[in-house]
C-alpha atoms as a PDB file:
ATOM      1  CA  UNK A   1     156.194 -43.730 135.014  1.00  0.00           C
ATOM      2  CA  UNK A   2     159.806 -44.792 133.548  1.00  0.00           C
ATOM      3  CA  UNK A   3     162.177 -41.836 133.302  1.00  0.00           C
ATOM      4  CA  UNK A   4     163.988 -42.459 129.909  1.00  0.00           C
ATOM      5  CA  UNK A   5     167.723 -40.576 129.693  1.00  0.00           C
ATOM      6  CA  UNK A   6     168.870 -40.338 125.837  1.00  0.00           C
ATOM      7  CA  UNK A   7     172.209 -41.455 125.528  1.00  0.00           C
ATOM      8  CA  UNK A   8     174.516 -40.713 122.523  1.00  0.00           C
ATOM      9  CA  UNK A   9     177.556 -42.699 121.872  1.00  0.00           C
ATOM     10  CA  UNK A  10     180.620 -40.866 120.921  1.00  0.00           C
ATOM     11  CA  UNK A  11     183.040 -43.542 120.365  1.00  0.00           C
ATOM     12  CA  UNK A  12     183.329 -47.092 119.565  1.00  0.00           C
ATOM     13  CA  UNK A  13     187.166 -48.534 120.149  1.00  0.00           C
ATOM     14  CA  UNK A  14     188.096 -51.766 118.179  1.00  0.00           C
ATOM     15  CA  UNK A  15     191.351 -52.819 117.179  1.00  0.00           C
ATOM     16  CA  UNK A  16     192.113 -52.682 113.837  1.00  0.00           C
ATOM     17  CA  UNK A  17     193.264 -56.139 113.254  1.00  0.00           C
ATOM     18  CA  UNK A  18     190.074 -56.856 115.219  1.00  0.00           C
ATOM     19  CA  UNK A  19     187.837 -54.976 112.838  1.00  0.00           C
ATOM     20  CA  UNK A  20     190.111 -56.222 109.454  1.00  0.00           C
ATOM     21  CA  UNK A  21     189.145 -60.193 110.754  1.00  0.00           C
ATOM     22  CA  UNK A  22     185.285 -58.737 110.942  1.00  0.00           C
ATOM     23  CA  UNK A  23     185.383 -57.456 107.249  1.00  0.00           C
ATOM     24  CA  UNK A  24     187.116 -60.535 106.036  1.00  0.00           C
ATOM     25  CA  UNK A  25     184.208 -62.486 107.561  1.00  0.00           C
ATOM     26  CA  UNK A  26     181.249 -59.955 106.157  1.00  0.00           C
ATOM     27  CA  UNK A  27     183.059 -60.725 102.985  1.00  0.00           C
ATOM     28  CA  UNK A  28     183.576 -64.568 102.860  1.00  0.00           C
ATOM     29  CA  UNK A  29     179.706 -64.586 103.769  1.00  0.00           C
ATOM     30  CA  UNK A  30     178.742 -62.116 101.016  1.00  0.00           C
ATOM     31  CA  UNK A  31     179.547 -65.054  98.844  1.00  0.00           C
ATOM     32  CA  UNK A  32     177.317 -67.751  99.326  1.00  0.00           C
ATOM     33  CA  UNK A  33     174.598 -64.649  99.963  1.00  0.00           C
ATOM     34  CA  UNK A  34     175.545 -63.626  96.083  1.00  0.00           C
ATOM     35  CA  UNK A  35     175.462 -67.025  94.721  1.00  0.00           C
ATOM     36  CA  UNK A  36     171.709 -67.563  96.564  1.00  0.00           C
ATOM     37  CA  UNK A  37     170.587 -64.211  94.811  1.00  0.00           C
ATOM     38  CA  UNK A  38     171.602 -64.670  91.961  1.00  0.00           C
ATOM     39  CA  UNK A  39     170.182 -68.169  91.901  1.00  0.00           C
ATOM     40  CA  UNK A  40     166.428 -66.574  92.822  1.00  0.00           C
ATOM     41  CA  UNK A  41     167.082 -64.182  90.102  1.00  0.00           C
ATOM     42  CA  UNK A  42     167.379 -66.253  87.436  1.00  0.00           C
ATOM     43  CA  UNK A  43     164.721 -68.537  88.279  1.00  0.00           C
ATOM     44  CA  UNK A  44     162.499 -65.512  88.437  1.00  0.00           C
ATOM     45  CA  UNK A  45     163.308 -64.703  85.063  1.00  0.00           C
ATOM     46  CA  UNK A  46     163.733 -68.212  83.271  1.00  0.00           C
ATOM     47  CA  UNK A  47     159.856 -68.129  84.795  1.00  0.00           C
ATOM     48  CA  UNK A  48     159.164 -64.931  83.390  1.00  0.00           C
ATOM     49  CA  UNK A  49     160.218 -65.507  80.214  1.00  0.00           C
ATOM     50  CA  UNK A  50     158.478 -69.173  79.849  1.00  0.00           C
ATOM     51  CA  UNK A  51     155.559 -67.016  80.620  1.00  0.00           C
ATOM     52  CA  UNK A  52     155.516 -64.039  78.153  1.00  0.00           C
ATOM     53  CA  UNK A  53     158.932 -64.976  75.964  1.00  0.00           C
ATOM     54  CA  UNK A  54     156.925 -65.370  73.023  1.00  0.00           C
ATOM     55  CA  UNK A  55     155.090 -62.401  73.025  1.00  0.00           C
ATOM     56  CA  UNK A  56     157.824 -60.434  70.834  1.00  0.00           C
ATOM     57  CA  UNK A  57     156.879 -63.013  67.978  1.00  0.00           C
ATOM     58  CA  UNK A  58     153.303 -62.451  68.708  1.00  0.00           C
ATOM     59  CA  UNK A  59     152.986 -58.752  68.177  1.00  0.00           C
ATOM     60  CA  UNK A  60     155.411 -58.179  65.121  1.00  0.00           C
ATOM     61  CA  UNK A  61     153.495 -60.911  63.332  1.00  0.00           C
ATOM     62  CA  UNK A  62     155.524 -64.150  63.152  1.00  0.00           C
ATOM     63  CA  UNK A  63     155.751 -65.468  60.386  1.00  0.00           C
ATOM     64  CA  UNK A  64     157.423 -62.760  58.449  1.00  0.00           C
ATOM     65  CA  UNK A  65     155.930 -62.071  55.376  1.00  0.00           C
END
């Protein structure tokens, strides 16, 4: 049987130009990440409105009268 102790950690110590050169980096890589999205994202919806962009037209009765 394995005899488990919780442990709780109560303080982390980085230096702050340490931890300003890690945000820099998280935010250099949000970028590309952003870019990728937002790519996806309007794929998805140039697909979705191929699909069912017409459908507006359909149901108020095209041509108008």
């Amino acid at each position: 049987m394995s005899n488990q102790t919780p442990v709780t950690v109560t303080d982390v110590e980085i230096p702050f130009w340490r931890l300003v050169v890690i945000f820099i980096k998280f935010g250099l890589a949000a970028i590309p990440a952003a870019i990728i999205v937002s790519i996806v994202v309007s794929l998805v919806l140039a697909a979705v409105t191929g699909l069912f962009g017409g459908m507006g037209m359909m149901m108020r009765g095209w041509p108008p009268m």
